[in-house]
Protein backbone atom coordinates (compact mmCIF):
# COMPACT_ATOMS: atom_id res chain seq x y z
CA UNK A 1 -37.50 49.03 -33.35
CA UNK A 2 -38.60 47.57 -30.04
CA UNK A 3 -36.83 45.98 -27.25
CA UNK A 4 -37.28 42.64 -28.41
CA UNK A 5 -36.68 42.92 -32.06
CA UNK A 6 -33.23 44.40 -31.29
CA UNK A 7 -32.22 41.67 -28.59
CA UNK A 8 -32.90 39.14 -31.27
CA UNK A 9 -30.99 40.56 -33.62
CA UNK A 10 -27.83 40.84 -31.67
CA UNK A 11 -28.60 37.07 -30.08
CA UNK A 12 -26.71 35.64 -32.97
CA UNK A 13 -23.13 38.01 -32.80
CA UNK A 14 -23.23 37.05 -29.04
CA UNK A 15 -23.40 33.27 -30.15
CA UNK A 16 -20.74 33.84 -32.71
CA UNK A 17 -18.30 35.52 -29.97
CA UNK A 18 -18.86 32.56 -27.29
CA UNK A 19 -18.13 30.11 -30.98
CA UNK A 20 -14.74 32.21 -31.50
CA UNK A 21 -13.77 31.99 -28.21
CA UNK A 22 -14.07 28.58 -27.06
CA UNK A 23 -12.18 27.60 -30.87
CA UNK A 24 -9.69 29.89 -29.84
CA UNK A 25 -9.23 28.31 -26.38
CA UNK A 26 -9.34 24.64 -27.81
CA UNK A 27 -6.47 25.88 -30.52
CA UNK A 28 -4.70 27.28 -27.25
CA UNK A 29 -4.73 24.44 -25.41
CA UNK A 30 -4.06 22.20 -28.19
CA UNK A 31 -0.74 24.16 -28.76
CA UNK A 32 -0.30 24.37 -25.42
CA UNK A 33 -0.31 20.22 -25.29
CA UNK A 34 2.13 20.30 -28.73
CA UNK A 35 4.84 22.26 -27.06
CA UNK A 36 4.86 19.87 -23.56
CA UNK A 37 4.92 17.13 -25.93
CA UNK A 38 7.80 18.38 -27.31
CA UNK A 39 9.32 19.67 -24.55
CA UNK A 40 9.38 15.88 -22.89
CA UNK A 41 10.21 14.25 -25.61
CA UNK A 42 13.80 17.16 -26.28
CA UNK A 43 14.10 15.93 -22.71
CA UNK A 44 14.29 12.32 -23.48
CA UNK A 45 16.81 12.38 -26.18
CA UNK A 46 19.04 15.28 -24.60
CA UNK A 47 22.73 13.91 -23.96
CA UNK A 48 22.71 15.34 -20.82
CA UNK A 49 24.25 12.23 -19.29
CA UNK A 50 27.58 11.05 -18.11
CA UNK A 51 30.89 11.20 -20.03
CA UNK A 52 33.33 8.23 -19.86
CA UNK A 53 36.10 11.07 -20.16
CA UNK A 54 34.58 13.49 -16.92
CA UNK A 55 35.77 11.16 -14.25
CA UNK A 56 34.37 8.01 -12.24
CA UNK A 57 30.74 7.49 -11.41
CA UNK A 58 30.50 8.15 -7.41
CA UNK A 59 27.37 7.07 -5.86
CA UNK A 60 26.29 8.06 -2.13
CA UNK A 61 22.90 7.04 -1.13
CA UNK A 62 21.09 5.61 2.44
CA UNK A 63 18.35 3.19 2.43
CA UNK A 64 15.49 1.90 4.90
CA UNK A 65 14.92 -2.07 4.87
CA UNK A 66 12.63 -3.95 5.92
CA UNK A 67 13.45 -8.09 7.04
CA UNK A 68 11.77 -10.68 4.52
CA UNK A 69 11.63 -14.67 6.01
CA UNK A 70 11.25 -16.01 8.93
CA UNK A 71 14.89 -14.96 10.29
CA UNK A 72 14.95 -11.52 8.07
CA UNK A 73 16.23 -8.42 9.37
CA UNK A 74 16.28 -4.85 8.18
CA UNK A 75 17.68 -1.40 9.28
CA UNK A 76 19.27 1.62 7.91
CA UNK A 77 22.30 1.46 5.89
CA UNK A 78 24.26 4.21 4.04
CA UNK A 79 27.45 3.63 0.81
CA UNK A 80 29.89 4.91 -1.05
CA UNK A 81 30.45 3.87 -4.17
CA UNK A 82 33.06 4.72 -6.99
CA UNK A 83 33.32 3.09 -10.36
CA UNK A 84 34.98 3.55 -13.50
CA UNK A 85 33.23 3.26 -16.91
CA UNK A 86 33.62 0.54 -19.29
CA UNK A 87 31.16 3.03 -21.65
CA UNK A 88 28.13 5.11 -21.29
CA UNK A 89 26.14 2.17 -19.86
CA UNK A 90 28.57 -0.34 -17.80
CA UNK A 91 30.68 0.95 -15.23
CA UNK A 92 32.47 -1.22 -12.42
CA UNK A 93 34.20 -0.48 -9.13
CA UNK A 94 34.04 -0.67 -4.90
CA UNK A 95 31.99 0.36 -2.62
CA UNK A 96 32.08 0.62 1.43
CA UNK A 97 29.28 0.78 3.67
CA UNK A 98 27.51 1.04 7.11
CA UNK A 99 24.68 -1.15 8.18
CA UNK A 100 22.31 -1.39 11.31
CA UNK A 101 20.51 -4.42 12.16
CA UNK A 102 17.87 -3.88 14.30
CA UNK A 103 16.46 -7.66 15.77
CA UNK A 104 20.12 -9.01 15.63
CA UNK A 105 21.70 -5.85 17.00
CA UNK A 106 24.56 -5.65 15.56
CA UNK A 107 26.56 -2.87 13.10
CA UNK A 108 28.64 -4.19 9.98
CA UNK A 109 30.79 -2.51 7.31
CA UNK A 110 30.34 -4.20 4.01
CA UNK A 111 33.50 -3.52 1.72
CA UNK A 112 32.48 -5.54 -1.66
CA UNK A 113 32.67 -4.97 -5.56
CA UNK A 114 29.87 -3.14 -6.92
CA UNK A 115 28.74 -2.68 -11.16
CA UNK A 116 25.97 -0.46 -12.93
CA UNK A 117 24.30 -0.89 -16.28
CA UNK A 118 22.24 1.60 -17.31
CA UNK A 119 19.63 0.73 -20.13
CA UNK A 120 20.02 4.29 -21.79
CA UNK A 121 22.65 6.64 -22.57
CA UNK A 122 19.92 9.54 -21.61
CA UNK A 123 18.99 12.11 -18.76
CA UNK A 124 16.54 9.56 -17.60
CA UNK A 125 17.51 5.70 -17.43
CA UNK A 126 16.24 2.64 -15.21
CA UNK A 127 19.33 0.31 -14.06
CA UNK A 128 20.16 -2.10 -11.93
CA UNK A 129 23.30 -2.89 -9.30
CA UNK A 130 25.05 -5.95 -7.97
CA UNK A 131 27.22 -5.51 -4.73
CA UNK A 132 29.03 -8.57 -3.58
CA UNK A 133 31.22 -8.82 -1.04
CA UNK A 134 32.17 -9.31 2.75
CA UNK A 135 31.35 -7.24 5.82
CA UNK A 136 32.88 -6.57 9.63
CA UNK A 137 30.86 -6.94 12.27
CA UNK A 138 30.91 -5.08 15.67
CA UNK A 139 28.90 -3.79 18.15
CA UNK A 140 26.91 -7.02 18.73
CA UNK A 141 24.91 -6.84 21.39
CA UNK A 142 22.89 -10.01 21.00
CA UNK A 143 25.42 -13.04 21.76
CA UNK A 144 24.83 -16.23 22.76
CA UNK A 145 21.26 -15.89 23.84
CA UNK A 146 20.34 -19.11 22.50
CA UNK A 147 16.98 -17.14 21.51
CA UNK A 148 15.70 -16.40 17.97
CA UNK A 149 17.82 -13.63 16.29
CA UNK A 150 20.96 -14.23 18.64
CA UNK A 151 24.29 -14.74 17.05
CA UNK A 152 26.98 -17.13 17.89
CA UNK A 153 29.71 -16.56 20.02
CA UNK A 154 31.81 -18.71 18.25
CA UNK A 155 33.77 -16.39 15.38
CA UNK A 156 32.38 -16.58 12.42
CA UNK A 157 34.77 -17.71 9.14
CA UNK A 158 33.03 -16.38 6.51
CA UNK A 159 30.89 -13.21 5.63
CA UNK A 160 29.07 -12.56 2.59
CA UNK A 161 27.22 -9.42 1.77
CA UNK A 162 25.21 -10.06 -1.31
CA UNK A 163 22.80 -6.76 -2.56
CA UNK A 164 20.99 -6.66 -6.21
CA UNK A 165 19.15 -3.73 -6.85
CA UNK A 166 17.13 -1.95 -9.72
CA UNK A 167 16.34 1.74 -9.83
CA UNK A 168 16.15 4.69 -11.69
CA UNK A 169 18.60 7.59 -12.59
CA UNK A 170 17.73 11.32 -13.43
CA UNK A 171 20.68 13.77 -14.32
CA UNK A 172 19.99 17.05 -12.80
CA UNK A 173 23.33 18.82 -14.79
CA UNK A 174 25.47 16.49 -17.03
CA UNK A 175 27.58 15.38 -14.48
CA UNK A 176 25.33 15.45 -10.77
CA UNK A 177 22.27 13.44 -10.71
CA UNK A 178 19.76 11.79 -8.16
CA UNK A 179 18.82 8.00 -8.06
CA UNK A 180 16.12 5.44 -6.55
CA UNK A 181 16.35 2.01 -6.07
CA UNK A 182 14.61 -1.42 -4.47
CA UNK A 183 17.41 -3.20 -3.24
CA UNK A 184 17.39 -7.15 -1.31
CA UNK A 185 20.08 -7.24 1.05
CA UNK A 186 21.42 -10.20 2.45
CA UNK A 187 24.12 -10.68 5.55
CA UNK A 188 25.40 -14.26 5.63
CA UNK A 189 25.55 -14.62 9.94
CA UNK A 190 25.59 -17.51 12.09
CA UNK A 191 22.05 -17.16 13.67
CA UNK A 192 20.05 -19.05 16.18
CA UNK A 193 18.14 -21.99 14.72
CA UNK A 194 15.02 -22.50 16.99
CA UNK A 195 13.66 -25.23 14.64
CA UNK A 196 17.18 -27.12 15.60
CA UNK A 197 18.23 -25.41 18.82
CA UNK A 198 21.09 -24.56 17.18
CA UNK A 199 23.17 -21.91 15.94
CA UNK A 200 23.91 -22.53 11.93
CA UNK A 201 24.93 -20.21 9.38
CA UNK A 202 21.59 -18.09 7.74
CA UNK A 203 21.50 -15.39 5.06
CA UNK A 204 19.42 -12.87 6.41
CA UNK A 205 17.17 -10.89 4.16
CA UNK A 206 15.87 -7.40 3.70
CA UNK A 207 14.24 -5.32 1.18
CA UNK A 208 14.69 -1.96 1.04
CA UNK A 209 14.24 1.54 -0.43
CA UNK A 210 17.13 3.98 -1.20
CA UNK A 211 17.89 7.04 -2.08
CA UNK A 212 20.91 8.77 -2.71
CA UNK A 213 23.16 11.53 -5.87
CA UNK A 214 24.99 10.17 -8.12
CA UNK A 215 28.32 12.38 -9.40
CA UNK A 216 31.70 12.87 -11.69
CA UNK A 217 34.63 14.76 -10.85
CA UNK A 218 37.32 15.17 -13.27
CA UNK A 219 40.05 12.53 -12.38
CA UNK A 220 38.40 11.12 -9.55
C-alpha cells in the first residue's frame, strides 16, 4: 500500500473525530447555557428578601446631584433612613439627612417622612421612594448679594424638602442588601430673582445618583 492510498483511507476517521468533537462541544455548551439559565432564573424566585418579623428596613446611602432649571442647584448629600413594614413590599418611616449646595453655598439637614414600595417580594426588585419634609439651614455663606443664587437675609418661614426617587434593590444575604437610585431633589429657599430684582421664594432642583446598603436588625 503506498503513501497515498493509506492517507486516503484514514482522511475519513480524521473527519469523523473533528464531527464528534465539535457535537460534543455544541452539547457542552448547550448544557452549559441550560444550567445558567437555571441558575438565574433559582435566583429570581429565591425568597432571599426581607422579613416583616427581622426588624425595620434601615437605609444609608450618599448621592451626587446635579442642578436642573435655570435657578437649580446640586451637591452631595448623604441619609439615614429607618422604616417599619406594612408587608413585604410597603414599608414607612423617617429619615435625616445632610446636604451641600454648591452655587447657593449653604448646608441643610432635611428631617422628613420617607416610604418604599418594592414591586417584588424577591432578591432583586426595582422601587421607588418619596421623602417629604423640612430642612435647617446653616452655614450660608451667600447672603444678601442681591446676585443670582444669593439667599435672603430675611428668615425664611417655611422649608420644604421634597425628593421622589426610583431605583433598584439587590439582597446580598436575606437581611443586608445594596441599592441604586435617580432621585429629583428639591429645597424650597428664598432665592434671588434677577428677572424681578427680587428675592422670592424658588424650589430649587437637582437630579441625582445614589448609592447606598440597605439592612434589618432584629428589633431595630
Amino acid at each position: 500500500m503506498n503513501a497515498s492510498t493509506k492517507y486516503f483511507r484514514e482522511r475519513p476517521r480524521i473527519y469523523n473525530k473533528k464531527r464528534y468533537n465539535k457535537n460534543e462541544m455544541n452539547m457542552t455548551k448547550k448544557a452549559i447555557i441550560i444550567i445558567l439559565l437555571a441558575l438565574v432564573a433559582m435566583a429570581g424566585q429565591a425568597q432571599s428578601t426581607f422579613d416583616t418579623g427581622d426588624g425595620c428596613l434601615n437605609v444609608i446611602d450618599v448621592s451626587y446631584a446635579q442642578g436642573i432649571g435655570e435657578y437649580g442647584d446640586g451637591g452631595i448629600s448623604a441619609n439615614y433612613l429607618h422604616e417599619k413594614f406594612i408587608n413585604e413590599r410597603l414599608s414607612i418611616g423617617a429619615g435625616i439627612g445632610y446636604n451641600h449646595h454648591e452655587k447657593y453655598k449653604f448646608s441643610a439637614i432635611p428631617i422628613y417622612f420617607s416610604t418604599h414600595y418594592f414591586f417584588l417580594d424577591r432578591k432583586f426588585s426595582p422601587f421607588v421612594n418619596l421623602r417629604v419634609g423640612g430642612f435647617a439651614m446653616f452655614n450660608a455663606k451667600k447672603v444678601g448679594t442681591n446676585e443670582k443664587y444669593s439667599l435672603s437675609k430675611d428668615k425664611q418661614s417655611f422649608s420644604l424638602f421634597v425628593s421622589p426617587s426610583v431605583g433598584v434593590k439587590m439582597h446580598i444575604t436575606p437581611n443586608i442588601g445594596i441599592m441604586a437610585s435617580i432621585n429629583d431633589e428639591a429645597y424650597l429657599v428664598n432665592a434671588f430673582d434677577t428677572s424681578r430684582n427680587d428675592y422670592r421664594s424658588k424650589l430649587i432642583h437637582s437630579w441625582g445618583i445614589s448609592v447606598g446598603i440597605c439592612f434589618q436588625i432584629k428589633g431595630w
